[in-house]
N, C-alpha and C. Protein backbone atom coordinates (compact mmCIF):
# COMPACT_ATOMS: atom_id res chain seq x y z
N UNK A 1 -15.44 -12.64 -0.93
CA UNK A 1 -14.17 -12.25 -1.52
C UNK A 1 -14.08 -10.72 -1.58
N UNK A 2 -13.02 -10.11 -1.46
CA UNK A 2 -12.93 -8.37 -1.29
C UNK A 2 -12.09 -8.17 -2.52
N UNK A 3 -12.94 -6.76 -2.50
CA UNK A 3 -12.40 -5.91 -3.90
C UNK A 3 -11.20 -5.18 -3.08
N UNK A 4 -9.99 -5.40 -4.40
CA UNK A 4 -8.80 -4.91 -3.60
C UNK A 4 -8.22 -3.99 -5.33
N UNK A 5 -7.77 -2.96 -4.43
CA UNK A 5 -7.50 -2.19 -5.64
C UNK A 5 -5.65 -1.60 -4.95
N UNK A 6 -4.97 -2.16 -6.11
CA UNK A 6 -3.18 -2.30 -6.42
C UNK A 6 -2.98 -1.24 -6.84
N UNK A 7 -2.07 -0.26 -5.85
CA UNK A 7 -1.38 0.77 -6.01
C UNK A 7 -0.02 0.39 -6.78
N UNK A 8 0.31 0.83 -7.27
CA UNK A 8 1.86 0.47 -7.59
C UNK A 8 2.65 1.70 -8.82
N UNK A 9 4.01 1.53 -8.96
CA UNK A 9 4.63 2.51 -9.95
C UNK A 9 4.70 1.63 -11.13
N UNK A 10 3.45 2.04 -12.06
CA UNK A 10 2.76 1.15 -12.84
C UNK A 10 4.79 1.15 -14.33
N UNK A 11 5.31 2.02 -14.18
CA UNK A 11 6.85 1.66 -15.00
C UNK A 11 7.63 0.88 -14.51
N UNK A 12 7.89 1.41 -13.18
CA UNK A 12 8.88 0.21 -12.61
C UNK A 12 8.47 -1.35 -12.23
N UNK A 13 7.64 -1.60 -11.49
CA UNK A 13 6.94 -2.15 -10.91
C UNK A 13 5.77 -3.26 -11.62
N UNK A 14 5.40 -2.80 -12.60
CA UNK A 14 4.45 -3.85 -13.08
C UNK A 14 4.46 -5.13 -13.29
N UNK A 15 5.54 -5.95 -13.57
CA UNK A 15 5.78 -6.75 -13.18
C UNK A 15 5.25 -7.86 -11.62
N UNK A 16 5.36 -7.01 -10.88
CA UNK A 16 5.08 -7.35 -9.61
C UNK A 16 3.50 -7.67 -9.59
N UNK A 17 2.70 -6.12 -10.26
CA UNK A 17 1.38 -6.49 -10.22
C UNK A 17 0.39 -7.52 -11.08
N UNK A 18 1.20 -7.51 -12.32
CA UNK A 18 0.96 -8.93 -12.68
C UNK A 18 1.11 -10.09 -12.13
N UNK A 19 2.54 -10.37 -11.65
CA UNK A 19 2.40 -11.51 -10.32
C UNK A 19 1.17 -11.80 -9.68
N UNK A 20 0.81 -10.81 -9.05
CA UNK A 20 -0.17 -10.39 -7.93
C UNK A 20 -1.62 -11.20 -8.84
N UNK A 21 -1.80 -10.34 -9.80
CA UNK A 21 -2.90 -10.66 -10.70
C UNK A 21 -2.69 -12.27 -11.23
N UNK A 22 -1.76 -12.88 -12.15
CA UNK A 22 -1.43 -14.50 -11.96
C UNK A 22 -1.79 -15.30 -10.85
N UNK A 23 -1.63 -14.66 -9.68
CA UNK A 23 -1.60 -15.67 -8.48
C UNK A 23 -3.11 -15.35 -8.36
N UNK A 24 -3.46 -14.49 -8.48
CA UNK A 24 -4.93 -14.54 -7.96
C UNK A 24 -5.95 -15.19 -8.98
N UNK A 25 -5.42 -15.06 -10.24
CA UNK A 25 -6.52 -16.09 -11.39
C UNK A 25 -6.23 -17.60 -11.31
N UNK A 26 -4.89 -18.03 -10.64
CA UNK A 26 -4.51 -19.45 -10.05
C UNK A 26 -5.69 -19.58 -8.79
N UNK A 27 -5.71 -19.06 -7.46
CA UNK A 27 -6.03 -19.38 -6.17
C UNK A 27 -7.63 -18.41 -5.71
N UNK A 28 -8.09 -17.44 -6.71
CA UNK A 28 -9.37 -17.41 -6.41
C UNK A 28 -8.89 -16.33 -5.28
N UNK A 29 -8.16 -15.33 -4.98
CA UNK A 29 -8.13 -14.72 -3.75
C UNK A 29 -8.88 -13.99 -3.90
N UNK A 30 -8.84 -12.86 -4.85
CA UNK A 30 -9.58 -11.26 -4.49
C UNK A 30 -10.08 -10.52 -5.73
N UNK A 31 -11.03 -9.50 -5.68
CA UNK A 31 -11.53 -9.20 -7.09
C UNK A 31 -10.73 -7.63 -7.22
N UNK A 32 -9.93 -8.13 -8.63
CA UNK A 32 -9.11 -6.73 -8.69
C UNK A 32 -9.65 -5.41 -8.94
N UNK A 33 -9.76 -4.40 -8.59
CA UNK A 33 -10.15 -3.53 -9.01
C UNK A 33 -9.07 -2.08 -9.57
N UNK A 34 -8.16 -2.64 -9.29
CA UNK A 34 -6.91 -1.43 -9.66
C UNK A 34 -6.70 -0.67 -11.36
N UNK A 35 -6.42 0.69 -11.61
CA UNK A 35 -6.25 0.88 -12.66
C UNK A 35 -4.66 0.25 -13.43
N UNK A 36 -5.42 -0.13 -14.45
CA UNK A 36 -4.08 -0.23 -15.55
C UNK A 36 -3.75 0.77 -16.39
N UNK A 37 -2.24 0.40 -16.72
CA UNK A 37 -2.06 1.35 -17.28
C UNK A 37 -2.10 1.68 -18.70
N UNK A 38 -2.52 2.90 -18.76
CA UNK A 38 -3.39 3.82 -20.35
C UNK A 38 -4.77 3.87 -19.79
N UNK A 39 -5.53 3.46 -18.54
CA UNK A 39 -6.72 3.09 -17.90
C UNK A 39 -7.44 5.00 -17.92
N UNK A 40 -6.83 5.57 -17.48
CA UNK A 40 -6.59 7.24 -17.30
C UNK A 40 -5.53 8.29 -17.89
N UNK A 41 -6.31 8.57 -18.79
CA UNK A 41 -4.94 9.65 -19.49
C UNK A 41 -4.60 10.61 -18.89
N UNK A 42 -3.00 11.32 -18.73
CA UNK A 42 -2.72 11.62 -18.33
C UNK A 42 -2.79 13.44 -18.63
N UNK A 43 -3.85 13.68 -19.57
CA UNK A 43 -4.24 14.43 -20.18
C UNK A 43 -5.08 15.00 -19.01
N UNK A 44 -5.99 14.36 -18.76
CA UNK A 44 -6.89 14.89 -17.96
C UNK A 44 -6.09 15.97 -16.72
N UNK A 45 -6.93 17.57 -16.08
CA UNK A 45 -6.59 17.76 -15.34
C UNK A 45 -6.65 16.90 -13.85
N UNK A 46 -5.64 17.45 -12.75
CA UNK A 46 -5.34 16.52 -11.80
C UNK A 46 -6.63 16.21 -11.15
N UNK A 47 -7.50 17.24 -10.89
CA UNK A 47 -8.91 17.39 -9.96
C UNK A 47 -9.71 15.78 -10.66
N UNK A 48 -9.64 16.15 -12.17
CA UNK A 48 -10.47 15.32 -12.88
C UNK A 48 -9.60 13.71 -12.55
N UNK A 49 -8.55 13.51 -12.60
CA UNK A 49 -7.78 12.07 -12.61
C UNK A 49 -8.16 11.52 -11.09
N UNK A 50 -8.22 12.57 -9.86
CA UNK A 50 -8.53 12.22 -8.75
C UNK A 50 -10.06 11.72 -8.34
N UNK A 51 -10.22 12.48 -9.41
CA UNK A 51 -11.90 12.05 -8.92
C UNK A 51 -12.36 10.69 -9.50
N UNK A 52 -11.68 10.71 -11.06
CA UNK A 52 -12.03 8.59 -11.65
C UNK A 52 -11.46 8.09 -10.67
N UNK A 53 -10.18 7.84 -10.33
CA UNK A 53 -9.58 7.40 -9.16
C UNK A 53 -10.81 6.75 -8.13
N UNK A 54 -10.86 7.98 -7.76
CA UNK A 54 -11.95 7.51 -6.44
C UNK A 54 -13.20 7.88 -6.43
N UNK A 55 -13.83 8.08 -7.53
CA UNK A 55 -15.19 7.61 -7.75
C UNK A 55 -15.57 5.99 -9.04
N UNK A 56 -14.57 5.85 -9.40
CA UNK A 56 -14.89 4.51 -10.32
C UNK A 56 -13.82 3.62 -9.88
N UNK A 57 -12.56 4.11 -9.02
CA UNK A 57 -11.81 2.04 -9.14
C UNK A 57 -11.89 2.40 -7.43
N UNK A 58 -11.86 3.13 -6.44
CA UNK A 58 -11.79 2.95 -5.03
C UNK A 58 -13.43 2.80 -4.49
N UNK A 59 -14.69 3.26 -5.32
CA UNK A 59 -15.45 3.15 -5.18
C UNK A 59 -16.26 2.21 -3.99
N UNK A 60 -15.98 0.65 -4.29
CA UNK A 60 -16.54 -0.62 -3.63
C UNK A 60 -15.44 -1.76 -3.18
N UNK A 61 -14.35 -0.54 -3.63
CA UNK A 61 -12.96 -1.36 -2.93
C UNK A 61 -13.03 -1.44 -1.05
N UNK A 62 -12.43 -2.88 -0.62
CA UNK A 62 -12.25 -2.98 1.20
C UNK A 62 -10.79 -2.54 0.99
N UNK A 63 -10.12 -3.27 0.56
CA UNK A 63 -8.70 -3.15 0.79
C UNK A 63 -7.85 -2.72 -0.38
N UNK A 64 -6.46 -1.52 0.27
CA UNK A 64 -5.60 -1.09 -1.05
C UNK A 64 -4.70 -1.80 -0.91
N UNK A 65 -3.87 -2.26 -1.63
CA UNK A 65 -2.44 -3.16 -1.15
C UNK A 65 -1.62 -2.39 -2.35
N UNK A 66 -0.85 -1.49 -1.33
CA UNK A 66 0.71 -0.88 -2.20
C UNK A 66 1.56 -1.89 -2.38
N UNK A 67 2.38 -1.42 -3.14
CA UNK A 67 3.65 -2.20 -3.84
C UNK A 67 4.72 -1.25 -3.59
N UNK A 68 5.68 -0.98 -3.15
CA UNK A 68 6.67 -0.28 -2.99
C UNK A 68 8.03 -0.60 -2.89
N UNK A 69 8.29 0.34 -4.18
CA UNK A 69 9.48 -0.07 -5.24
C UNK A 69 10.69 0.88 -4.49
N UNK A 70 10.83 0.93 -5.56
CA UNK A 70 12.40 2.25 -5.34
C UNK A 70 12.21 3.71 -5.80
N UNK A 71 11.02 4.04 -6.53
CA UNK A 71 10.09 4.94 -6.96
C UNK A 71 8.64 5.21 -5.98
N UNK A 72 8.50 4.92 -5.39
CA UNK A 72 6.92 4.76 -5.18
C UNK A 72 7.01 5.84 -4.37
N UNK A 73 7.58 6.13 -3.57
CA UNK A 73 7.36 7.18 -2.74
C UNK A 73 7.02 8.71 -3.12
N UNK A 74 7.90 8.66 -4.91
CA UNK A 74 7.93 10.22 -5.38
C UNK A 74 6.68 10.34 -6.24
N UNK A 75 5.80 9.39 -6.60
CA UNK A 75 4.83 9.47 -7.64
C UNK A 75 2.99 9.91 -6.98
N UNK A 76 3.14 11.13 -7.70
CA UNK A 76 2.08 11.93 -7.30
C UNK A 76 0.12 10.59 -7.22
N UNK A 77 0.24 10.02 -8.22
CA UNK A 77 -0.96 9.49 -8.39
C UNK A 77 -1.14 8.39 -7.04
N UNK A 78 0.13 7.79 -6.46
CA UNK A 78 0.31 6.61 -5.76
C UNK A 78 -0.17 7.39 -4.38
N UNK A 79 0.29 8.49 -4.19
CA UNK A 79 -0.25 9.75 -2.97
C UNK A 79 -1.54 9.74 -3.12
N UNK A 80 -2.54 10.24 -4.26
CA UNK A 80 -3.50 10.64 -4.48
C UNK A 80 -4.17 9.29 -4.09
N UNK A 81 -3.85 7.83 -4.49
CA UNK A 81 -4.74 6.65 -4.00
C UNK A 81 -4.71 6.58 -2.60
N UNK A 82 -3.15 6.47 -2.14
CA UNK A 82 -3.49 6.07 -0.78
C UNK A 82 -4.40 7.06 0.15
N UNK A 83 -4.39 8.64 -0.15
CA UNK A 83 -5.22 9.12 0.64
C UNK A 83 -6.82 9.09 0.15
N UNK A 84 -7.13 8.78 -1.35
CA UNK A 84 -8.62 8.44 -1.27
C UNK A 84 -9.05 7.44 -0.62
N UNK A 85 -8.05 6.26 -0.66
CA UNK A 85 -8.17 5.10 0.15
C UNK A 85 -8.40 5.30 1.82
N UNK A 86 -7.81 6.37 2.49
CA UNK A 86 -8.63 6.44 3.55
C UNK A 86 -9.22 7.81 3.87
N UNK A 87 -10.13 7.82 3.28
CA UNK A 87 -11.15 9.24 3.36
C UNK A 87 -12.43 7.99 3.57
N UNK A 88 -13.28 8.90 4.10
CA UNK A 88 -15.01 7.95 4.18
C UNK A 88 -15.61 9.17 3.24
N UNK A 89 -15.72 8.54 1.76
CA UNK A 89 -16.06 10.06 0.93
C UNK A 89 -18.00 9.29 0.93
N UNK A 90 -18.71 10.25 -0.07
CA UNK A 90 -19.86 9.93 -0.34
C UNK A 90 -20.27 8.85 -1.21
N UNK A 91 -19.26 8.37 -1.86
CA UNK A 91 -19.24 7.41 -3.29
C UNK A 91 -17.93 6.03 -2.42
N UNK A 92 -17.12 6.55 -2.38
CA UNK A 92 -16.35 5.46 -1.77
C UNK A 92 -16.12 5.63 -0.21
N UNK A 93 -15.68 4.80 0.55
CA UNK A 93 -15.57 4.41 1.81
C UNK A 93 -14.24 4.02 2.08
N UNK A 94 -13.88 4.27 3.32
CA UNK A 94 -12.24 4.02 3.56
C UNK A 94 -12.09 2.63 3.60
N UNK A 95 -10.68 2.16 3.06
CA UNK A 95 -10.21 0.91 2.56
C UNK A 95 -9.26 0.59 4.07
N UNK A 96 -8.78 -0.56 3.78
CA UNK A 96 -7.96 -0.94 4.83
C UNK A 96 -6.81 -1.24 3.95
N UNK A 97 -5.40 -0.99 4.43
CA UNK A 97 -4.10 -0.83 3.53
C UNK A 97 -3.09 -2.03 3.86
N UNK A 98 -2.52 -2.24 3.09
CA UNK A 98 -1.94 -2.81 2.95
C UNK A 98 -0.31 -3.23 2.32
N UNK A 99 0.76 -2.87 2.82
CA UNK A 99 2.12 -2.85 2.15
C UNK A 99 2.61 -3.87 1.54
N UNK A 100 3.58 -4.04 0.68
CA UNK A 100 4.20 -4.69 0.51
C UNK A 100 5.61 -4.72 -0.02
N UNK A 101 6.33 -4.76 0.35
CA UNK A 101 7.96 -4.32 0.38
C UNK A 101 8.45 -4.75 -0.61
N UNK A 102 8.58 -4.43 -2.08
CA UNK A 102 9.17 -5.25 -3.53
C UNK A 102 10.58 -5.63 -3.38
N UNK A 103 11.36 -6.63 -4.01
CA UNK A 103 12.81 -7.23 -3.76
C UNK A 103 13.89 -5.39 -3.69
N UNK A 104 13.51 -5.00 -4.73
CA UNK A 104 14.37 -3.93 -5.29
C UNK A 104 14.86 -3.16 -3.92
N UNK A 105 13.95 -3.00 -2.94
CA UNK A 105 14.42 -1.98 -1.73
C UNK A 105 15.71 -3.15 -1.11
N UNK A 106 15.25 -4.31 -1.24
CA UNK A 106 15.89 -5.24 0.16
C UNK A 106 15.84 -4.43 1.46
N UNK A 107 14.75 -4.50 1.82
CA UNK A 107 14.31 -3.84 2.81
C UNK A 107 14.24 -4.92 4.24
N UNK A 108 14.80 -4.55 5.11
CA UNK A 108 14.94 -6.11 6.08
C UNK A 108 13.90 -5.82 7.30
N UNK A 109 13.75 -4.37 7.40
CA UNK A 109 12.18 -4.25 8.44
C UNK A 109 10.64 -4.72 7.62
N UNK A 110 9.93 -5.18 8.97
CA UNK A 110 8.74 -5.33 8.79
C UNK A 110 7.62 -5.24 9.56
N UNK A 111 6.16 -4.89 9.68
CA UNK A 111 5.48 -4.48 10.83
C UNK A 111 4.09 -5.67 10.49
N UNK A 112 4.00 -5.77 11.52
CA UNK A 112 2.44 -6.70 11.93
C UNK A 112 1.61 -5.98 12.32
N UNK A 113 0.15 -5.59 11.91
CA UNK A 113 -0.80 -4.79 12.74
C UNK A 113 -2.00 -5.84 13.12
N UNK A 114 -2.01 -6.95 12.84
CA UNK A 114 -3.29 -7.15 13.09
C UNK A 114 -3.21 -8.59 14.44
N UNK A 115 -4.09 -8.72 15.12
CA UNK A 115 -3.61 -10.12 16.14
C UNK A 115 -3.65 -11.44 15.13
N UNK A 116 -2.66 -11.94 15.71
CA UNK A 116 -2.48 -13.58 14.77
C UNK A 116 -1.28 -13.67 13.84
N UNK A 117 -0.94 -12.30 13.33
CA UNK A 117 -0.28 -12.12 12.70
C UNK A 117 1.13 -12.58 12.18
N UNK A 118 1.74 -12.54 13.69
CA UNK A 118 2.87 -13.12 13.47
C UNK A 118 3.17 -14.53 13.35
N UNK A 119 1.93 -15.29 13.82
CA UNK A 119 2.04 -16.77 14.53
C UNK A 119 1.87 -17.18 13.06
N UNK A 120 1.07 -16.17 12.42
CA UNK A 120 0.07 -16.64 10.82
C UNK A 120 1.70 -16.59 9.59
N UNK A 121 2.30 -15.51 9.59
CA UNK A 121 3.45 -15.24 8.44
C UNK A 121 4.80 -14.98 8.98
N UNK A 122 5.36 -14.97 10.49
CA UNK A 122 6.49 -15.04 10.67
C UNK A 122 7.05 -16.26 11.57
N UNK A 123 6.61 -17.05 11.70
CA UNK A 123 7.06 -17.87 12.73
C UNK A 123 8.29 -18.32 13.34
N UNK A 124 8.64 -18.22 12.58
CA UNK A 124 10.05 -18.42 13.02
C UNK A 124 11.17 -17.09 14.02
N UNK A 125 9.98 -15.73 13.93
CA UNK A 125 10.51 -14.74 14.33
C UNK A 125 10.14 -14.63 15.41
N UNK A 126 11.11 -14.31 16.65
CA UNK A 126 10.18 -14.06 17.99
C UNK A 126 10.92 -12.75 18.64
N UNK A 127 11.84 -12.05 18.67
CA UNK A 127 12.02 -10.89 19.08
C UNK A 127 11.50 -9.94 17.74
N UNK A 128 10.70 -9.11 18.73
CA UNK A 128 10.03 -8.12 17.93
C UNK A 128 10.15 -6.89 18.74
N UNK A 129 10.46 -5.16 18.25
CA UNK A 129 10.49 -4.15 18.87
C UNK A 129 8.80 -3.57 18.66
N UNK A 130 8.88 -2.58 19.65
CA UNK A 130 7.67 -1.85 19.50
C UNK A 130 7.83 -0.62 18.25
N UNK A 131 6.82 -0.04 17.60
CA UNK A 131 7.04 0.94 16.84
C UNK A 131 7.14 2.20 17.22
N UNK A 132 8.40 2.65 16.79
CA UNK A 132 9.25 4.44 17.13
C UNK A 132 8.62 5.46 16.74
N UNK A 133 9.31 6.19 16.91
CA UNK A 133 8.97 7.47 15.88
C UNK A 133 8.87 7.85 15.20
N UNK A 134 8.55 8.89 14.44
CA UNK A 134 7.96 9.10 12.92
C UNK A 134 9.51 9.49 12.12
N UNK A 135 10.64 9.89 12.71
CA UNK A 135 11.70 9.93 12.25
C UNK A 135 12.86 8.51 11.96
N UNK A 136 12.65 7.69 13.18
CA UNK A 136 12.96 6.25 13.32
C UNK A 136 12.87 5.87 12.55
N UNK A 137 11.16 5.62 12.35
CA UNK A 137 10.71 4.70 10.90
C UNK A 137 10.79 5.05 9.84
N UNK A 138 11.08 6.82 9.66
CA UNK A 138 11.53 7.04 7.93
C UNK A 138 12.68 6.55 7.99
N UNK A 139 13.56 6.34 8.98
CA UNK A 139 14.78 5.43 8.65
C UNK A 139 15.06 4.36 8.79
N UNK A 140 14.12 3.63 9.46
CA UNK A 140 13.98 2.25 9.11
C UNK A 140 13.32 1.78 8.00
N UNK A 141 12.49 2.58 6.80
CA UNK A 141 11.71 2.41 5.72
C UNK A 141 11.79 3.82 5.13
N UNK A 142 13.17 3.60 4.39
CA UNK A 142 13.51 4.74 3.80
C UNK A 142 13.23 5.08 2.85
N UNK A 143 12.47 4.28 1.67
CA UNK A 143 11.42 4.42 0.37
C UNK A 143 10.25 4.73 0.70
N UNK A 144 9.80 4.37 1.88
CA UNK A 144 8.02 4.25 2.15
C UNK A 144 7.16 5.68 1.52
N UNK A 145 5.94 6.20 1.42
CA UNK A 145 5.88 6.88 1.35
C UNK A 145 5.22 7.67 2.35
N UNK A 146 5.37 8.80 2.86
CA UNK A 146 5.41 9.65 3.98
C UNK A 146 3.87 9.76 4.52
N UNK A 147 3.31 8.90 3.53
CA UNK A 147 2.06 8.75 4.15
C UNK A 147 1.74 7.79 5.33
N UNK A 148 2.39 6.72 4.61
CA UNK A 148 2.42 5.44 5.54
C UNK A 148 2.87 5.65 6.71
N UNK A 149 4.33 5.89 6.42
CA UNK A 149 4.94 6.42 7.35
C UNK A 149 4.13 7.20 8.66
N UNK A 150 3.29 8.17 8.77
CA UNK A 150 2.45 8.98 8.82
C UNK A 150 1.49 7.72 9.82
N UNK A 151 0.84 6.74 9.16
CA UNK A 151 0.11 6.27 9.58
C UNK A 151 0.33 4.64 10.58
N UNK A 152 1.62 4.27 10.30
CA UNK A 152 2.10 3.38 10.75
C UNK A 152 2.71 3.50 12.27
N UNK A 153 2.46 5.17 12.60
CA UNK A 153 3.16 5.41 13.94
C UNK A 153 1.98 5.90 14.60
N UNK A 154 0.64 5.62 13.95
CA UNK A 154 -0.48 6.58 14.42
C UNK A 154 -1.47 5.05 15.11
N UNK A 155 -1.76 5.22 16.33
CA UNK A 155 -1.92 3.95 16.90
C UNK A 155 -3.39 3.84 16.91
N UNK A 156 -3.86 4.27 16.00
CA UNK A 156 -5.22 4.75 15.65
C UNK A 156 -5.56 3.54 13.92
N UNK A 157 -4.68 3.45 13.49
CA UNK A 157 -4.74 2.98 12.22
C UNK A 157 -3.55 1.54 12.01
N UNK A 158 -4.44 0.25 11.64
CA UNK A 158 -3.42 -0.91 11.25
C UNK A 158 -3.28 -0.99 9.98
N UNK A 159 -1.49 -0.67 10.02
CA UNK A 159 -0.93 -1.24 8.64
C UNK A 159 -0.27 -2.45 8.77
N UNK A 160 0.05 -3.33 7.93
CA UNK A 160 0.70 -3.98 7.92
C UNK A 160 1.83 -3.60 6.96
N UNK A 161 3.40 -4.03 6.73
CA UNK A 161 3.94 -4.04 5.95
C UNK A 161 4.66 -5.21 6.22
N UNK A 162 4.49 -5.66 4.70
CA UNK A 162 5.14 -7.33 4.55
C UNK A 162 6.06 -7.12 3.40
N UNK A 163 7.12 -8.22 3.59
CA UNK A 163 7.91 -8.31 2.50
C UNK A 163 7.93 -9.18 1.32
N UNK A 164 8.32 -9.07 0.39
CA UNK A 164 7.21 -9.69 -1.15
C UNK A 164 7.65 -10.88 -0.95
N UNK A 165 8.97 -11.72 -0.24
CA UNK A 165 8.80 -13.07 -0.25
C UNK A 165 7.97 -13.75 0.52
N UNK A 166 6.87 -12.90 1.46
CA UNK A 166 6.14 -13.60 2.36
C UNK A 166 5.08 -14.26 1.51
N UNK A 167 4.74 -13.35 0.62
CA UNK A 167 3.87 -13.36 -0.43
C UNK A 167 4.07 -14.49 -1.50
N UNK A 168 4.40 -14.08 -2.01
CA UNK A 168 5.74 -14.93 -2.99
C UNK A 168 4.92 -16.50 -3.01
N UNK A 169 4.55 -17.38 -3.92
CA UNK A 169 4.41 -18.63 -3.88
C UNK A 169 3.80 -18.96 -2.44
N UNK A 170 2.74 -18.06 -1.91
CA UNK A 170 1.91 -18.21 -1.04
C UNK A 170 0.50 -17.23 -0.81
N UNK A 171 -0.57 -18.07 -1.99
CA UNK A 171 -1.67 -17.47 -1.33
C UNK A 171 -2.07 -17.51 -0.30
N UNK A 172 -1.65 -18.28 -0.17
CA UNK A 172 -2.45 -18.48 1.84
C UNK A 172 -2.28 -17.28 2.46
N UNK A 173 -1.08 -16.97 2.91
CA UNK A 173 -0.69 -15.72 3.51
C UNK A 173 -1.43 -14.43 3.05
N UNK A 174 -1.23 -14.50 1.31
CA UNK A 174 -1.69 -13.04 0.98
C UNK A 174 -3.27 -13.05 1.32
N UNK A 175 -4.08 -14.19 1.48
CA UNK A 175 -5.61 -13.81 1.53
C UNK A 175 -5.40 -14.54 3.07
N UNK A 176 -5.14 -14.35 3.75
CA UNK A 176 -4.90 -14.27 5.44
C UNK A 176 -4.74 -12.15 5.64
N UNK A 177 -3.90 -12.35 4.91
CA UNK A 177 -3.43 -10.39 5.29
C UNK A 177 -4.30 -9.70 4.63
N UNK A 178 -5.30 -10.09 3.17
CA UNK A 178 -6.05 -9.29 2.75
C UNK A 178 -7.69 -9.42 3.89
N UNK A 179 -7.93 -10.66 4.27
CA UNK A 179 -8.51 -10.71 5.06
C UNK A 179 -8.61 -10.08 6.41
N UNK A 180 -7.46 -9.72 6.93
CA UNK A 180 -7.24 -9.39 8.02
C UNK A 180 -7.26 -7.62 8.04
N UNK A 181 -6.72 -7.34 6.92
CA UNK A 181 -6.67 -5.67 6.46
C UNK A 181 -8.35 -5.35 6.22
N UNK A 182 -8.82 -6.23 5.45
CA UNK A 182 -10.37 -5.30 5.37
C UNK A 182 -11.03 -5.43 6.90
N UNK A 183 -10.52 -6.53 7.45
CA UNK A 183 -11.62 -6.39 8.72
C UNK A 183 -11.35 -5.02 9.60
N UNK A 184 -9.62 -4.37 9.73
CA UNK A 184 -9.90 -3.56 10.68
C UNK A 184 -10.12 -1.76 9.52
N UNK A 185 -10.72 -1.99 8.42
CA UNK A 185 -10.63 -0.41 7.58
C UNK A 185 -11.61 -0.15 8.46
N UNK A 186 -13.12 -0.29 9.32
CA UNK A 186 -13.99 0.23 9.72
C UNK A 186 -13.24 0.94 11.13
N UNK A 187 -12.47 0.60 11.42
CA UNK A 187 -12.04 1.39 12.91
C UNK A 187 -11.03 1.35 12.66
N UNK A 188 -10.53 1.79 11.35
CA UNK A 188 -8.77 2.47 11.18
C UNK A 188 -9.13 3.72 11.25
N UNK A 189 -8.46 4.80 11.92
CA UNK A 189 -8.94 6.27 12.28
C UNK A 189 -7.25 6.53 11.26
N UNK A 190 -7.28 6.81 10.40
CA UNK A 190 -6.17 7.03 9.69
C UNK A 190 -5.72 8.95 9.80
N UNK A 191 -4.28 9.17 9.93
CA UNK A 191 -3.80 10.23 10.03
C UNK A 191 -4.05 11.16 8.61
N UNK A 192 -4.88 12.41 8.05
CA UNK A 192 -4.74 12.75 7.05
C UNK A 192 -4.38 14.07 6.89
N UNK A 193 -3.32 14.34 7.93
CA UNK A 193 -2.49 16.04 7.71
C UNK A 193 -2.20 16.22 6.87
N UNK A 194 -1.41 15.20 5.98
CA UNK A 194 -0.44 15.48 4.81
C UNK A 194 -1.23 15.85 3.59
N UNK A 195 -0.59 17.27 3.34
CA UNK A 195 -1.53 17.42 2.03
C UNK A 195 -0.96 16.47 0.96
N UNK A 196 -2.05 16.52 -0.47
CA UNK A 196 -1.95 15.60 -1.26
C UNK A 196 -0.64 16.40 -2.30
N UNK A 197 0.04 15.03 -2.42
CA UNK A 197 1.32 15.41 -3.47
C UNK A 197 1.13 16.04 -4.71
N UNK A 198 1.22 17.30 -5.25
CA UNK A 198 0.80 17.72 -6.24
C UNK A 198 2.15 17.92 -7.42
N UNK A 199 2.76 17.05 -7.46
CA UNK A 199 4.19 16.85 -8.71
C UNK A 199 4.30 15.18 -8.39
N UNK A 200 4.80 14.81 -9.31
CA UNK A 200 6.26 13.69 -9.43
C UNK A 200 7.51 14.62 -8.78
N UNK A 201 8.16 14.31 -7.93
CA UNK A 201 9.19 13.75 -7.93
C UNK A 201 10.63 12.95 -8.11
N UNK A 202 11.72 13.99 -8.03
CA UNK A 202 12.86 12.39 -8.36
C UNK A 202 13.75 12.24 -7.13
N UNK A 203 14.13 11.26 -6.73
CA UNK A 203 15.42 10.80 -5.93
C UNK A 203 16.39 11.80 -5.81
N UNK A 204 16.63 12.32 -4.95
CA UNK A 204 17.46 13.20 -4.73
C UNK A 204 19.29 12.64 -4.70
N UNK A 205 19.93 13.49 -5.89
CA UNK A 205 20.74 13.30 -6.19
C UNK A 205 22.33 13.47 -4.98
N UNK A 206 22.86 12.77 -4.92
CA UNK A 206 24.11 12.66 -4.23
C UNK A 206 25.40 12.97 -4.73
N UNK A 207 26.07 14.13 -3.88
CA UNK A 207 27.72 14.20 -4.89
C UNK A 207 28.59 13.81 -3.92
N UNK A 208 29.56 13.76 -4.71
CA UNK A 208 30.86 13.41 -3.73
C UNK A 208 31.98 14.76 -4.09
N UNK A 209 32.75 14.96 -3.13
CA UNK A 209 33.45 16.23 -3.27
C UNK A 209 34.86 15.64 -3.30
């Protein structure tokens, strides 16, 4: 069974990761390792929050599985996991990732990285495009965060991104994709230009004239 440690925008979003956590004390999938929240005060400087991060919950984690809300993209700590998650540091080891598209985006794209994939959680789908450009896909996954983004066009590294009803009232699927994500973290060569997000963020506001 793999240690999987849940990114998510622990305000908006929690909900979801409880789901996640319910289904898994029902079906036996995966051993959580994700922080909760009050887990890390926010007191601490950033150096210091990055380092519990990923020396005590990414530590002996295989796989990260994001949650991505309508927030997730602007929140500094959710940056700081996914890139400890693929570093090969001295204490922890790179994870294999994992998306998952929350209702709130209604997000209607989705990507397969691993073989089997589609036959395993889309079946019913049979035209599929190849993956674009790094501008394409910020507009085809216009919440994502620019990491993913980043790494989802980098043919070096398998992400998957699934949408939460695949999930949804189906372990099967989710420990098929968590399975399938830790096997390729050892030969994910993940993109890590992007420096690490050092603020929160908000949604950039829209006027009308």
């Amino acid at each position: 069974m793999h240690k999987v440690f849940i990114s998510y925008h622990h305000k908006n979003d929690q909900t979801y990761k409880n789901y996640l956590v319910d289904l898994n004390k029902s079906f036996d999938i995966f051993i959580d390792k994700s922080v909760n929240t009050n887990d890390i005060s926010d007191s601490l400087t950033p150096q210091t929050i990055r380092r519990k991060i990923r020396d005590e919950y990414l530590k002996d984690s295989t796989v990260t599985i994001l949650l991505v809300g309508t927030e997730t993209q602007y929140r500094k700590h959710i940056d700081w996991e996914l890139k400890s998650s693929m570093i090969d540091g001295q204490i922890n080891k790179k994870s294999g990732i994992l998306v998952i598209t929350l209702p709130s985006l209604n997000c209607t794209s989705w990507i397969t990285a691993h073989a089997g994939e589609k036959e395993k959680i889309y079946r019913e789908f049979h035209n599929w495009r190849e993956i674009e450009t790094k501008s394409a896909e910020a507009q085809n996954f216009s919440a994502m965060p620019e990491r993913i983004i980043d790494n989802i066009v980098n043919p070096n590294a398998n992400i998957s991104i699934v949408p939460w009803d695949r999930i949804e009232n189906n372990p099967k699927n989710l420990a098929w994709l968590i399975e399938a994500t830790a096997n390729s973290r050892r030969t994910n060569a993940y993109d890590l230009i992007l420096p690490m997000q050092m603020r929160d963020y908000n949604r950039p506001f829209a006027s009308f004239i």
